[in-house]
Every structure is written in structure tokens, then in C-alpha cells.
PDB file of N, CA and C in Angstrom:
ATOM      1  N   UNK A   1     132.920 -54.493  28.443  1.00  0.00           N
ATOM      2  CA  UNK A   1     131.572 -54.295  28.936  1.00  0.00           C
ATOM      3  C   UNK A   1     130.727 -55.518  28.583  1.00  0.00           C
ATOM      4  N   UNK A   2     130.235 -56.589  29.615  1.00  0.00           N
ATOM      5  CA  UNK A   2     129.187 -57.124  29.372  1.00  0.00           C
ATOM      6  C   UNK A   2     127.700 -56.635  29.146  1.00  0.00           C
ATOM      7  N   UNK A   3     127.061 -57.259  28.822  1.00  0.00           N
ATOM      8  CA  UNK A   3     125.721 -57.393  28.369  1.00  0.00           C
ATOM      9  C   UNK A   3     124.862 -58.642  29.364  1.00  0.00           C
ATOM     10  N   UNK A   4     123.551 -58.258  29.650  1.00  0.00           N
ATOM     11  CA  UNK A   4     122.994 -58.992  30.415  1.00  0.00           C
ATOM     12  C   UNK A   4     121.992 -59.674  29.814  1.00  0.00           C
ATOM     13  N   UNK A   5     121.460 -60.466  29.544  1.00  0.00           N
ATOM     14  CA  UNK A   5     120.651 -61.462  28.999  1.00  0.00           C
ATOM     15  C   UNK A   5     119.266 -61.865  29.740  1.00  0.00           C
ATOM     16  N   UNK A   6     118.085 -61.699  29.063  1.00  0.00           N
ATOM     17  CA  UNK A   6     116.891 -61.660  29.753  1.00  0.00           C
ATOM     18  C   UNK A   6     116.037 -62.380  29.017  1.00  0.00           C
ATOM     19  N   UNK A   7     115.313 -63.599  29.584  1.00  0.00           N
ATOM     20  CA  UNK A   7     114.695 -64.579  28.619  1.00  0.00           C
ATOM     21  C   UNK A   7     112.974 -64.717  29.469  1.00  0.00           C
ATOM     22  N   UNK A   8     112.425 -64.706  28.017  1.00  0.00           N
ATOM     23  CA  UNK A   8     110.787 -64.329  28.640  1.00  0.00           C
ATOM     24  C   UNK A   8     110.431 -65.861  28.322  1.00  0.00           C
ATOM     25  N   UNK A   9     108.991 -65.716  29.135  1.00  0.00           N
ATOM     26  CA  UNK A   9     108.775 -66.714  29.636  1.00  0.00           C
ATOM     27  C   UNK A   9     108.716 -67.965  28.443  1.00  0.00           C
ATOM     28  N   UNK A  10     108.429 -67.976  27.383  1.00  0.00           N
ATOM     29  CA  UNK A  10     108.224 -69.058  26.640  1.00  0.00           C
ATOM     30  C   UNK A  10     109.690 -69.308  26.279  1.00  0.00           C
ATOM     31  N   UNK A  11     110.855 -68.235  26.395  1.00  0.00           N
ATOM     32  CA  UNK A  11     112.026 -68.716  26.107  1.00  0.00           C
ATOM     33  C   UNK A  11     112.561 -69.571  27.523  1.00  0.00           C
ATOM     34  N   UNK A  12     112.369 -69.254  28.221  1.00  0.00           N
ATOM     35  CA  UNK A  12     112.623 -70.611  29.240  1.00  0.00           C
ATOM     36  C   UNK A  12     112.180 -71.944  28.878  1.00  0.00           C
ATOM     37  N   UNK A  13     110.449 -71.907  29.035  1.00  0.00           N
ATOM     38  CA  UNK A  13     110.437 -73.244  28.292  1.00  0.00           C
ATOM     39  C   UNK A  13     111.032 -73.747  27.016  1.00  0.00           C
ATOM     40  N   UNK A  14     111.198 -73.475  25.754  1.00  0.00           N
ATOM     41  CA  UNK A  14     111.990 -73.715  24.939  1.00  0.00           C
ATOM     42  C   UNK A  14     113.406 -74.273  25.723  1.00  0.00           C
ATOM     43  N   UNK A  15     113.901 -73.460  26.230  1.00  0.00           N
ATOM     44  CA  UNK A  15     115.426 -74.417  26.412  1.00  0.00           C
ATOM     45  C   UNK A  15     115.248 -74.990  27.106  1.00  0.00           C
ATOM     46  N   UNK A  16     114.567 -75.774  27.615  1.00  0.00           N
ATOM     47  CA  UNK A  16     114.111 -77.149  28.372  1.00  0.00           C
ATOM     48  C   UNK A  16     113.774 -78.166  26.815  1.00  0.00           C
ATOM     49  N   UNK A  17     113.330 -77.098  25.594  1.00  0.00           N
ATOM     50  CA  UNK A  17     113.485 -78.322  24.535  1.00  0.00           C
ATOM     51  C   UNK A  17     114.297 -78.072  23.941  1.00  0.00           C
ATOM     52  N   UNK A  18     115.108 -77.423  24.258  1.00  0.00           N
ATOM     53  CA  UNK A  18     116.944 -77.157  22.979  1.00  0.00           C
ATOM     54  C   UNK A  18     117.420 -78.308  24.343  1.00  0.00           C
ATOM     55  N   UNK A  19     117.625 -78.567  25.246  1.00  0.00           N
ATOM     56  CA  UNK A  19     118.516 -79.351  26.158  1.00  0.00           C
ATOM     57  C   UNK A  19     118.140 -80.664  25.440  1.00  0.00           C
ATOM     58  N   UNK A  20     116.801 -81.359  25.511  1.00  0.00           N
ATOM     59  CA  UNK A  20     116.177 -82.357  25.239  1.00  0.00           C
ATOM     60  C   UNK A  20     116.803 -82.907  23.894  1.00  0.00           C
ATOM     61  N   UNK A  21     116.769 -81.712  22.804  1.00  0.00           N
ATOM     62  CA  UNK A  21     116.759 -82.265  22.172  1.00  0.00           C
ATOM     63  C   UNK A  21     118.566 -82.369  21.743  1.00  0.00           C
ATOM     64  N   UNK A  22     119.460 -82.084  22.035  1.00  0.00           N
ATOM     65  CA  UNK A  22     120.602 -82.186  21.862  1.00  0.00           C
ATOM     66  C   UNK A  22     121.253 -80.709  21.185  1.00  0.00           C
ATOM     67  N   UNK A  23     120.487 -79.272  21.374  1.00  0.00           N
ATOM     68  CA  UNK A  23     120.820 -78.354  20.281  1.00  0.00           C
ATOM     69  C   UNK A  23     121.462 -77.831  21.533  1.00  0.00           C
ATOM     70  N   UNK A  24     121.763 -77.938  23.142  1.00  0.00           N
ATOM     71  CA  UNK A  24     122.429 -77.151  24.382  1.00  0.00           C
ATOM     72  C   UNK A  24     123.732 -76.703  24.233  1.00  0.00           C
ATOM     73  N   UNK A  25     124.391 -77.273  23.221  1.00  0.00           N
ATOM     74  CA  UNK A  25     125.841 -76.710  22.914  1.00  0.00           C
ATOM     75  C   UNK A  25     125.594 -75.039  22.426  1.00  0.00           C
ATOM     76  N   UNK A  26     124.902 -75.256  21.119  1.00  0.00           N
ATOM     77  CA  UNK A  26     124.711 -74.263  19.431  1.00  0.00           C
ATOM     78  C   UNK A  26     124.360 -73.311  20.428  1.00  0.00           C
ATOM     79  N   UNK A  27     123.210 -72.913  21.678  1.00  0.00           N
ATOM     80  CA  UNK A  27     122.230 -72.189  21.730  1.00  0.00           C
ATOM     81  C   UNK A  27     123.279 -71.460  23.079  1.00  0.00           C
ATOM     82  N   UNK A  28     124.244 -72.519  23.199  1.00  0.00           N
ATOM     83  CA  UNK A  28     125.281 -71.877  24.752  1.00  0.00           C
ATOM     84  C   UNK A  28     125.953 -70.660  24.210  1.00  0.00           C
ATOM     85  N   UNK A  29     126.569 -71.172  22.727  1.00  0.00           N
ATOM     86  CA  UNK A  29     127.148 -70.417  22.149  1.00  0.00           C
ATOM     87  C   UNK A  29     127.418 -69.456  21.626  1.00  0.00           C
ATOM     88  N   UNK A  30     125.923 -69.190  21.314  1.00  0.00           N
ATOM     89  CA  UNK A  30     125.319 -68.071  20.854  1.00  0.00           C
ATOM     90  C   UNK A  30     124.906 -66.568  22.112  1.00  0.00           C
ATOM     91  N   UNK A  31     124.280 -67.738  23.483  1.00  0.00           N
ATOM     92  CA  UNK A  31     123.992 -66.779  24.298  1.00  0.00           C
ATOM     93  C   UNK A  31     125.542 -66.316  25.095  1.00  0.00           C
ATOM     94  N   UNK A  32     126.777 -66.700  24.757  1.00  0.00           N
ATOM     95  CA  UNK A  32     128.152 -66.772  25.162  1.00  0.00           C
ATOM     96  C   UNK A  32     128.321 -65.310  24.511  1.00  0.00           C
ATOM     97  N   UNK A  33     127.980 -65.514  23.031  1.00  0.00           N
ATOM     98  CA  UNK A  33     128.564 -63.907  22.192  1.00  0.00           C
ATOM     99  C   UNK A  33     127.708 -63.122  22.745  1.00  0.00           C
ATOM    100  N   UNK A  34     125.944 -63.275  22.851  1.00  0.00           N
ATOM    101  CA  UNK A  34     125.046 -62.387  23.254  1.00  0.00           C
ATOM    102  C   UNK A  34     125.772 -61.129  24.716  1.00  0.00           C
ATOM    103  N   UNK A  35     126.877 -62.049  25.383  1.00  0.00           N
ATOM    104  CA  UNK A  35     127.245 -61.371  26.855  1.00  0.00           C
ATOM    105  C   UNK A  35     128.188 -60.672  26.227  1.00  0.00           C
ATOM    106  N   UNK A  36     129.288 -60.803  25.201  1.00  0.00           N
ATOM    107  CA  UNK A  36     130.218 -60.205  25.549  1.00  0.00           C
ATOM    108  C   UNK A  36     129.918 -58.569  24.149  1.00  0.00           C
ATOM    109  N   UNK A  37     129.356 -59.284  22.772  1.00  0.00           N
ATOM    110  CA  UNK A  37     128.857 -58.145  21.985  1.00  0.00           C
ATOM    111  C   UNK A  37     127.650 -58.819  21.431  1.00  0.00           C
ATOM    112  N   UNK A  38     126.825 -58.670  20.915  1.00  0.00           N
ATOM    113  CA  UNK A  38     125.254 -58.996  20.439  1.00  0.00           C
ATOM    114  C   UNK A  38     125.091 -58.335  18.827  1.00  0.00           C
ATOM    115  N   UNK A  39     125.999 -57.372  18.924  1.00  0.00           N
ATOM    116  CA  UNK A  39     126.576 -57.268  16.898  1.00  0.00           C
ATOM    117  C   UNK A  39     127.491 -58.116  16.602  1.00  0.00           C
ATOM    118  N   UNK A  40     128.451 -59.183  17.039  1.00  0.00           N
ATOM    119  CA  UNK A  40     129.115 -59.958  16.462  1.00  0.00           C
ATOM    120  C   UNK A  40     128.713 -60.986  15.604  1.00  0.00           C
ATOM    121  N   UNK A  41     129.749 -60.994  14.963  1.00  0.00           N
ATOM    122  CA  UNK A  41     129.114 -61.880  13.622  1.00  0.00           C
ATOM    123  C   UNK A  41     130.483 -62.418  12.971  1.00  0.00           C
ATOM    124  N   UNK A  42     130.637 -63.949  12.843  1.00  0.00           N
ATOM    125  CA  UNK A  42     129.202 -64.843  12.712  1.00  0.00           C
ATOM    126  C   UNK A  42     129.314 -65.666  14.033  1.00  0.00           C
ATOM    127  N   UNK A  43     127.940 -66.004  14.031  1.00  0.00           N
ATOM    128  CA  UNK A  43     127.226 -66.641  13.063  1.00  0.00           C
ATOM    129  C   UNK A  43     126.359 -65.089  12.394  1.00  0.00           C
ATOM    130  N   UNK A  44     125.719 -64.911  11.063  1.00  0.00           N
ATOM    131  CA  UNK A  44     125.112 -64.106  10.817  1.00  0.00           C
ATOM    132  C   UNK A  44     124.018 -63.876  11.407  1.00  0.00           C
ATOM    133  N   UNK A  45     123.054 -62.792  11.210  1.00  0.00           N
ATOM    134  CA  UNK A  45     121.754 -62.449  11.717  1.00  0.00           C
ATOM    135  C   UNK A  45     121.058 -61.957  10.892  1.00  0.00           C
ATOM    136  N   UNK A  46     119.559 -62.027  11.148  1.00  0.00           N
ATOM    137  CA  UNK A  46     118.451 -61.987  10.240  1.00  0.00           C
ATOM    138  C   UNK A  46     117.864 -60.848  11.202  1.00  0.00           C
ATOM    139  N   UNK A  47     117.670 -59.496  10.413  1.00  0.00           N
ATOM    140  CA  UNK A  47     116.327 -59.027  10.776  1.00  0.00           C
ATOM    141  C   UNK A  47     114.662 -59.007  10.424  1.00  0.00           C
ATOM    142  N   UNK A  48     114.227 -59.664  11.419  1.00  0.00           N
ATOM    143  CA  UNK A  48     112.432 -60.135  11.113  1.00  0.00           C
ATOM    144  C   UNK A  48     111.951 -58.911  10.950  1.00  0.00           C
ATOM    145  N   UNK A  49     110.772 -59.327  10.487  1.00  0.00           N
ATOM    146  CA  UNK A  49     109.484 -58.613   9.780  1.00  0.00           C
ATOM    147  C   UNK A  49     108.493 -58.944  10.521  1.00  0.00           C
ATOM    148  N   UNK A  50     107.415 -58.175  10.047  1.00  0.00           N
ATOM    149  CA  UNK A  50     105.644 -58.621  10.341  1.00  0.00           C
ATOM    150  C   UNK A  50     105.305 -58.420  11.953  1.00  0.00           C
ATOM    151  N   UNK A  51     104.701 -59.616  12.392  1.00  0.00           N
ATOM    152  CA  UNK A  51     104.752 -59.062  13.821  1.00  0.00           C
ATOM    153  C   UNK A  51     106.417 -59.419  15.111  1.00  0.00           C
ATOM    154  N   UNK A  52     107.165 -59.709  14.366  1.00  0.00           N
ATOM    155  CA  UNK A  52     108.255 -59.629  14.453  1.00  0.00           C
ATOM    156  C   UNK A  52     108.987 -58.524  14.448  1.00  0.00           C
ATOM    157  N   UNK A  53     109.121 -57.941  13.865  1.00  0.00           N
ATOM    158  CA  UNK A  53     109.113 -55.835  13.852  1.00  0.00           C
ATOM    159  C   UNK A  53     110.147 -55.444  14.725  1.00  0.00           C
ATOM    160  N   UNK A  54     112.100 -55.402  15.045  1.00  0.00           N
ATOM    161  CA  UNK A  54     112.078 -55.032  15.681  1.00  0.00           C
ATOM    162  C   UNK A  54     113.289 -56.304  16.279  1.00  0.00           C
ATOM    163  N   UNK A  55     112.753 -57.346  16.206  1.00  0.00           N
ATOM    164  CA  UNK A  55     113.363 -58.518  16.237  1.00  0.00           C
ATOM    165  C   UNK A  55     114.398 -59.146  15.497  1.00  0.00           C
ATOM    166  N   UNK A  56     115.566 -60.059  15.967  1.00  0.00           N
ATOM    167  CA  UNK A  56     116.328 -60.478  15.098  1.00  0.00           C
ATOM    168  C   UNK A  56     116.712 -61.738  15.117  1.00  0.00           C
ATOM    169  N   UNK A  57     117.185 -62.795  14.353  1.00  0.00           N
ATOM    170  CA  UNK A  57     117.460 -63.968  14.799  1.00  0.00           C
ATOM    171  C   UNK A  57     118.560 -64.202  14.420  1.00  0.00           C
ATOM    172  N   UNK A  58     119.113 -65.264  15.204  1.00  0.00           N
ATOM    173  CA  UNK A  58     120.575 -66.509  14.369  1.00  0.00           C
ATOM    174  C   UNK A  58     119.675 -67.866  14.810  1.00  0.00           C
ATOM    175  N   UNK A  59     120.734 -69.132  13.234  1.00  0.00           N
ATOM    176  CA  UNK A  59     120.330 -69.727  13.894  1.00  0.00           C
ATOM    177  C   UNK A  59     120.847 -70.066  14.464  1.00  0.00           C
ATOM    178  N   UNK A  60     120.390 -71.817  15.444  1.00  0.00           N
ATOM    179  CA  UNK A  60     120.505 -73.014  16.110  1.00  0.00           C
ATOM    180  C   UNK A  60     120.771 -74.062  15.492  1.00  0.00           C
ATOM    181  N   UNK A  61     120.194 -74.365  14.729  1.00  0.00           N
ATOM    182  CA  UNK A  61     120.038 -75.738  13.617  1.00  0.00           C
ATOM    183  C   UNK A  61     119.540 -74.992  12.172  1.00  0.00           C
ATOM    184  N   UNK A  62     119.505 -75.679  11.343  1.00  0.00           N
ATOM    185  CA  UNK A  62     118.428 -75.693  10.398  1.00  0.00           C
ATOM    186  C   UNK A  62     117.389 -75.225  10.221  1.00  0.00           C
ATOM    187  N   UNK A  63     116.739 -76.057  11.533  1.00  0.00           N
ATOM    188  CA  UNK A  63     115.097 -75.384  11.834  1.00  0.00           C
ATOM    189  C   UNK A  63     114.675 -74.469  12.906  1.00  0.00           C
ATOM    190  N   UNK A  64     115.439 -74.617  13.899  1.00  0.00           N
ATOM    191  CA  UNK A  64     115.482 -73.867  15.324  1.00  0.00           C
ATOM    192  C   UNK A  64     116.582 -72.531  15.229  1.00  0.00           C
ATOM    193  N   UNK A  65     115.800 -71.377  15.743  1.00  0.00           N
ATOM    194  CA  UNK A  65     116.258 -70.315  15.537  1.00  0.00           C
ATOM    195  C   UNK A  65     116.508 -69.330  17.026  1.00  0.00           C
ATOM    196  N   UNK A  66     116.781 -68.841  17.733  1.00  0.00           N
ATOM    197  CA  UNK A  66     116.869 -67.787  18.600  1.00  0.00           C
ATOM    198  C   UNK A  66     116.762 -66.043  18.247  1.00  0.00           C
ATOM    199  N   UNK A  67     115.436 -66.000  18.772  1.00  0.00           N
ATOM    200  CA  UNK A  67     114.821 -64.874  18.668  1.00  0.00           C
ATOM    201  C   UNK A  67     114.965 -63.361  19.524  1.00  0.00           C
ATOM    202  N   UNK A  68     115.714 -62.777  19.253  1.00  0.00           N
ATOM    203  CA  UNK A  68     116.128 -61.493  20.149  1.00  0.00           C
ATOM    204  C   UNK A  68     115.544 -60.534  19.575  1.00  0.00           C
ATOM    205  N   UNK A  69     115.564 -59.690  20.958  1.00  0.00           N
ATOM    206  CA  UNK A  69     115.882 -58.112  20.598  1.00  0.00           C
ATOM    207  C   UNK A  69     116.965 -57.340  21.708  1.00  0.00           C
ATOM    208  N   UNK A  70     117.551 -56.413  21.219  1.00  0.00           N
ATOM    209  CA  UNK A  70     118.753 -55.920  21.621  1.00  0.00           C
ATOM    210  C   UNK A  70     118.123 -54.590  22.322  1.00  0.00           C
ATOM    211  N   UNK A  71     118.516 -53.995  23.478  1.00  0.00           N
ATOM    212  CA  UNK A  71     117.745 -53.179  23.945  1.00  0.00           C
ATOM    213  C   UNK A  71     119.783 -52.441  24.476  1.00  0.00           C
ATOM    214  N   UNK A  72     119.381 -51.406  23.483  1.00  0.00           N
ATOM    215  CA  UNK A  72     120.617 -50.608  23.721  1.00  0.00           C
ATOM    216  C   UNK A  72     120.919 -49.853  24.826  1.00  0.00           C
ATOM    217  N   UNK A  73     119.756 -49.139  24.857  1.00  0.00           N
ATOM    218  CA  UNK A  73     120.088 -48.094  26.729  1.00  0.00           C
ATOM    219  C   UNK A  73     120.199 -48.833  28.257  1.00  0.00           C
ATOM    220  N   UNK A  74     120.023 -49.824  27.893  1.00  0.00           N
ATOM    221  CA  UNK A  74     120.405 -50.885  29.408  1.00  0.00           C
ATOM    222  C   UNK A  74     121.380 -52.130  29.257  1.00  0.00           C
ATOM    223  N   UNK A  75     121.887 -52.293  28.167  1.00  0.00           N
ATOM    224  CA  UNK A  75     122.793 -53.226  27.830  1.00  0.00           C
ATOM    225  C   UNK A  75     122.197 -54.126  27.898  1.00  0.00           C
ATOM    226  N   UNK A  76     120.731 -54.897  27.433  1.00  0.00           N
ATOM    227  CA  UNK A  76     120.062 -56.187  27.560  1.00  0.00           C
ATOM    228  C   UNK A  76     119.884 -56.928  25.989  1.00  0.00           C
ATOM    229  N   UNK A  77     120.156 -57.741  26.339  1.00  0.00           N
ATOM    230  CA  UNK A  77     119.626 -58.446  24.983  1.00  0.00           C
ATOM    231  C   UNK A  77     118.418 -59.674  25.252  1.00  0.00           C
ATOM    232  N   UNK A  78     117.234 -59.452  25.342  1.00  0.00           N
ATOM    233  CA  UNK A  78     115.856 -60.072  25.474  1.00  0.00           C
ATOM    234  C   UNK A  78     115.566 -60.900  24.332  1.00  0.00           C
ATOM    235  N   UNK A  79     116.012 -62.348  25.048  1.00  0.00           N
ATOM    236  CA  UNK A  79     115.157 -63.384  24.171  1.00  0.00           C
ATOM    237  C   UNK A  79     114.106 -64.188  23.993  1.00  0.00           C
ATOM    238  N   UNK A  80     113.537 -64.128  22.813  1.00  0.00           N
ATOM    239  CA  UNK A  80     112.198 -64.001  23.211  1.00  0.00           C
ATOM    240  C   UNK A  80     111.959 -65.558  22.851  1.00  0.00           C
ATOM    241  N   UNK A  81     112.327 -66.480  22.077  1.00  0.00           N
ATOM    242  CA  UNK A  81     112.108 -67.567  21.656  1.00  0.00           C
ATOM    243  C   UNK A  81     113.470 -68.597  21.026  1.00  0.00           C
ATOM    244  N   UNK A  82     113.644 -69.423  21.995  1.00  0.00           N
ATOM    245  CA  UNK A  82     114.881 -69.973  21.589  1.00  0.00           C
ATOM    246  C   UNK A  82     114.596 -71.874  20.451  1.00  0.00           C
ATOM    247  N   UNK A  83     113.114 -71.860  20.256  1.00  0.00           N
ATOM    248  CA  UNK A  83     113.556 -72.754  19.532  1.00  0.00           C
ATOM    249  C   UNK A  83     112.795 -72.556  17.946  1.00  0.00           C
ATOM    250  N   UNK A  84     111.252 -72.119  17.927  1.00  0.00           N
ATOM    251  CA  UNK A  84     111.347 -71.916  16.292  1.00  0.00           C
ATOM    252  C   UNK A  84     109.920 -70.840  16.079  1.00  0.00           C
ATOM    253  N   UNK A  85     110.355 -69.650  15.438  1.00  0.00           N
ATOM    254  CA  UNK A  85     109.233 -68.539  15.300  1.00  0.00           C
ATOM    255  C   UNK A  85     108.619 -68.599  14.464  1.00  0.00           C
ATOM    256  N   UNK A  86     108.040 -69.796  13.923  1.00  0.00           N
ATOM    257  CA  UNK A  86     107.061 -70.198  13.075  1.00  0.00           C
ATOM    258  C   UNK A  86     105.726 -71.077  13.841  1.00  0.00           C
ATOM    259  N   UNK A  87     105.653 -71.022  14.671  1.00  0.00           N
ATOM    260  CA  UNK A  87     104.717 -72.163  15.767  1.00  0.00           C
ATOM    261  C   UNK A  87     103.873 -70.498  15.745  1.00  0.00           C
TER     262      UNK A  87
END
């Protein structure tokens, strides 16, 4: 069973700056596992806090992170920010 992948609008722009900046491999890779399971691990995952609530990340780099949420009754995994949830 795949999984379908849904990226809001500021996560589009972001991967116009994961391409730029050379992170288009890390972030392929990640949205590669996102299709086939979105609990696989690793790379590990972080569940956020605060107004994050709900949200989870892996990273990208160091500093750049990919920001999901997993939406179980439709098989989607919605990303909300693919380069850093501290801006």
C-alpha cells in the first residue's frame, strides 16, 4: 500500500531551496520512505511541540529539517515545511 504525499504551499517553495542548495538527494529520500511507510525508521523522527502540536520531523542536514504530519484515514502524509521550522 502506498501513501500519497501532499505539500502545502510554503513546502513547495522550500524545495526550490533544498534543490538550490544541494540538499535534493537527502529530502528525495526521505519523501521515497514517506510513499511506501511514513513509520519507518531510520532515519529517526522527532515529535514537535508548541505550535507544532501534532507534527513530526526528520532531518535533511544538520540544520534543515522536513516537517510532516501523517494523516492516517486517507493514507496522506502532509508536508508542511521542507527546509527549517525555526524561521
Amino acid at each position: 500500500m502506498t501513501w500519497q504525499i501532499s505539500l502545502s504551499r510554503q513546502a513547495t517553495k522550500d524545495a526550490k531551496k533544498i534543490a538550490q542548495s544541494g540538499l535534493k538527494p537527502q529530502a528525495k529520500k526521505l519523501l521515497e520512505l514517506f510513499t511506501e511507510n511514513p513509520y519507518n525508521t531510520p532515519p529517526p523522527y522527532e515529535k514537535l511541540t508548541g505550535n507544532l502540536h501534532g507534527f513530526s520531523s526528520r532531518r535533511i542536514s544538520i540544520q534543515h529539517r522536513l516537517v510532516y504530519r501523517i494523516i492516517e484515514e486517507e493514507k496522506v502524509v502532509h508536508i508542511l515545511r521542507m527546509w527549517t521550522h525555526y524561521e
